[in-house]
C-alpha atoms as a PDB file:
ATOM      1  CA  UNK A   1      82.499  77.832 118.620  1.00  0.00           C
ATOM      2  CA  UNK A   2      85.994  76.267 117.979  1.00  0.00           C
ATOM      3  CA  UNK A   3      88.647  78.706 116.446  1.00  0.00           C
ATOM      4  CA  UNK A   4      91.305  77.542 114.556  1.00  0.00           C
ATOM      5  CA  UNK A   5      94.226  78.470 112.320  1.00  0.00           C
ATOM      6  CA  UNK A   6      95.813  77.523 108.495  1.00  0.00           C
ATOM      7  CA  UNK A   7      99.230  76.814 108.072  1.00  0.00           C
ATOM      8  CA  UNK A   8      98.540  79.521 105.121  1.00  0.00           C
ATOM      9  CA  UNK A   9      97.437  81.799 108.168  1.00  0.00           C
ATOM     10  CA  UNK A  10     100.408  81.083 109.848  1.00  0.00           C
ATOM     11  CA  UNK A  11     102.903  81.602 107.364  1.00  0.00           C
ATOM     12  CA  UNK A  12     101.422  84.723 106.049  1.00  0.00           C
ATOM     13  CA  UNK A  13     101.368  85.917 109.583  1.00  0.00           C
ATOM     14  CA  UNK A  14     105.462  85.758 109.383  1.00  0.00           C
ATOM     15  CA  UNK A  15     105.801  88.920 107.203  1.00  0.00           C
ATOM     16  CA  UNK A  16     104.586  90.836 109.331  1.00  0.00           C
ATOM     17  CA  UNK A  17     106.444  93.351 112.099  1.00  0.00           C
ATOM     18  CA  UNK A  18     106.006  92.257 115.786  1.00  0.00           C
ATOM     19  CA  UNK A  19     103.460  95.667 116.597  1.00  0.00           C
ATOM     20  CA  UNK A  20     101.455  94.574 113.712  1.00  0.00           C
ATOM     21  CA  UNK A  21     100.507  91.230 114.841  1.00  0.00           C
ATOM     22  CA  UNK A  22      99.877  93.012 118.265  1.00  0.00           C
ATOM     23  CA  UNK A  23      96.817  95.070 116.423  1.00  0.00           C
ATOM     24  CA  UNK A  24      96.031  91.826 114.505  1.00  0.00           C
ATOM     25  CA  UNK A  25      95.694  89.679 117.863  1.00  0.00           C
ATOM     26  CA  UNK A  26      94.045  92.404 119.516  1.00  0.00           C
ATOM     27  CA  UNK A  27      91.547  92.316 116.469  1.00  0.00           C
ATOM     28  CA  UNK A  28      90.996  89.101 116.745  1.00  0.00           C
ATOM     29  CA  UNK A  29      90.438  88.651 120.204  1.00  0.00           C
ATOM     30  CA  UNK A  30      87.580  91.438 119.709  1.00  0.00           C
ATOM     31  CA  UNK A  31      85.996  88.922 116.904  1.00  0.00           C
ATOM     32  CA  UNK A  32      86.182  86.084 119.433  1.00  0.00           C
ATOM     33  CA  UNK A  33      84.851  87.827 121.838  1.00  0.00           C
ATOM     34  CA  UNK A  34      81.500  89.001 119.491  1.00  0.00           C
ATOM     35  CA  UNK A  35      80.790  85.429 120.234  1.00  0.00           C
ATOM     36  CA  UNK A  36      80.513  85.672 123.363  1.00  0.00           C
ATOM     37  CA  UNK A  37      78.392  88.738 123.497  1.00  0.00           C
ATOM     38  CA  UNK A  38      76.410  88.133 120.376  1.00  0.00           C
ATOM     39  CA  UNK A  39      76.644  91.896 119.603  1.00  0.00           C
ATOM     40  CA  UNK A  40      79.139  93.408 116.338  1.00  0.00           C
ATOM     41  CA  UNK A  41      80.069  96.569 116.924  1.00  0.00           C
ATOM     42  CA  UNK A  42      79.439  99.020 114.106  1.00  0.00           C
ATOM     43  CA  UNK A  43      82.131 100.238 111.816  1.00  0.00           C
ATOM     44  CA  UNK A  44      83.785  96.667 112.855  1.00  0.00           C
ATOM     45  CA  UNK A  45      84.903  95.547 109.119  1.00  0.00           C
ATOM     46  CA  UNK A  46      82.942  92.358 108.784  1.00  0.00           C
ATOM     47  CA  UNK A  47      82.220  91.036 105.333  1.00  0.00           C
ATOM     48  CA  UNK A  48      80.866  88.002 104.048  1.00  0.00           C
ATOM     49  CA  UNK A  49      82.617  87.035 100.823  1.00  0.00           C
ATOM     50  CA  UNK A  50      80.937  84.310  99.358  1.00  0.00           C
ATOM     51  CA  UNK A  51      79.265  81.450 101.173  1.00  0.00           C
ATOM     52  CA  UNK A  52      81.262  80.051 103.725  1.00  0.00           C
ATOM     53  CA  UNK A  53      84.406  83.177 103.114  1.00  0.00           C
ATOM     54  CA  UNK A  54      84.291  86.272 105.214  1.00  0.00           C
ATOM     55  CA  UNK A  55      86.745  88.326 106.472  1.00  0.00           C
ATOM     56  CA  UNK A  56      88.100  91.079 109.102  1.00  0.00           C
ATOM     57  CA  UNK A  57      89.438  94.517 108.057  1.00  0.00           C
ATOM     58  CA  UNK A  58      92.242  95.320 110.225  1.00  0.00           C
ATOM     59  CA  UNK A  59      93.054  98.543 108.965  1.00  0.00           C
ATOM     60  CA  UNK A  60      92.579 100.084 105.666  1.00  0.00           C
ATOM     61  CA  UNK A  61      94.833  97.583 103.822  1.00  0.00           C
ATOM     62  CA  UNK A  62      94.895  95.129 105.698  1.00  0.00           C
ATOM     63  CA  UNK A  63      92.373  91.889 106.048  1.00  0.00           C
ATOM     64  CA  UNK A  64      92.297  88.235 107.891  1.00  0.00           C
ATOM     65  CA  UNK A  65      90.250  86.211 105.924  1.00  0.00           C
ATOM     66  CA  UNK A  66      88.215  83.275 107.240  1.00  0.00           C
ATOM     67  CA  UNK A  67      85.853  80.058 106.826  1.00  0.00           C
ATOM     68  CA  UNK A  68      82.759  79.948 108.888  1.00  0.00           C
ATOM     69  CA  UNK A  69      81.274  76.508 109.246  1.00  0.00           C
ATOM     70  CA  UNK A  70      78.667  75.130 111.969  1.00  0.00           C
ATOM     71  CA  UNK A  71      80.715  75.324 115.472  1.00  0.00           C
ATOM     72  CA  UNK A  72      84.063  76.320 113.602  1.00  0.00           C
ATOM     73  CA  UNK A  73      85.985  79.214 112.036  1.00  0.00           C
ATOM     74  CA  UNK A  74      89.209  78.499 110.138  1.00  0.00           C
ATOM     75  CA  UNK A  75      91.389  81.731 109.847  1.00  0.00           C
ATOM     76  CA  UNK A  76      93.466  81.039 106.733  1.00  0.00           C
ATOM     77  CA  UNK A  77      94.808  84.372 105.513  1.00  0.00           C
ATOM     78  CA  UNK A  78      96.427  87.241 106.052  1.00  0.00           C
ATOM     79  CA  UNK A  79      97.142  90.377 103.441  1.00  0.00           C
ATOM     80  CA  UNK A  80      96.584  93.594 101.769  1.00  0.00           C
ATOM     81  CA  UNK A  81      93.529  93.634  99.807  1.00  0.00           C
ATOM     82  CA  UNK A  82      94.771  93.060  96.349  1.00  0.00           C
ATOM     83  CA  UNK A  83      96.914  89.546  98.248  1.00  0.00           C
ATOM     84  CA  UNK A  84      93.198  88.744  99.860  1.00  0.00           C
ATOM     85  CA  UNK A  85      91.882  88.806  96.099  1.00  0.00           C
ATOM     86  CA  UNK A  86      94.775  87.058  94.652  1.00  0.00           C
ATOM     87  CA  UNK A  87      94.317  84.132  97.438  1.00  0.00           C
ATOM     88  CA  UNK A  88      90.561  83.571  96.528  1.00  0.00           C
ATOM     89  CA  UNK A  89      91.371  83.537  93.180  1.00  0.00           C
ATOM     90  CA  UNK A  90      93.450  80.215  93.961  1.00  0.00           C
ATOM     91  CA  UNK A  91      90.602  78.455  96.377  1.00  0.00           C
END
């Protein structure tokens, strides 16, 4: 599986405080590593959107939203959950 990053990903990951990203690295180091162990944990926060559109709940408010394609995942977004529903709105 090849993981990869949006400039939108990027740029939304800017507003945030440097011990935020830590939780939102260490989250997604734990959703790369489901990969490797083929196993979800329960109460992990994993939702499938629409076809190809999932996302991650980091915390209550916050959610990293994703493509999932054969062999690739494209993080593109960052936000609270009313900026998560704006965003899809727009793609």
């Amino acid at each position: 599986m090849v993981f990869s990053f949006d400039t939108s990903f990027k740029r939304s990951l800017q507003r945030y405080q440097t011990v935020e990203i830590i939780e939102i690295k260490r989250k997604l180091d734990a959703f790369i590593r489901i990969y490797d162990t083929g196993k979800i944990p329960g109460g992990f926060g994993l939702k499938h959107i629409r076809k190809n559109l999932w996302e991650i709940r980091i915390n209550l408010p916050q959610r990293i939203l994703f493509w999932k394609h054969t062999g690739e995942i494209t993080f593109t977004f960052i936000g609270h959950h009313n900026e998560i529903r704006q965003f899809i709105k727009h793609i």
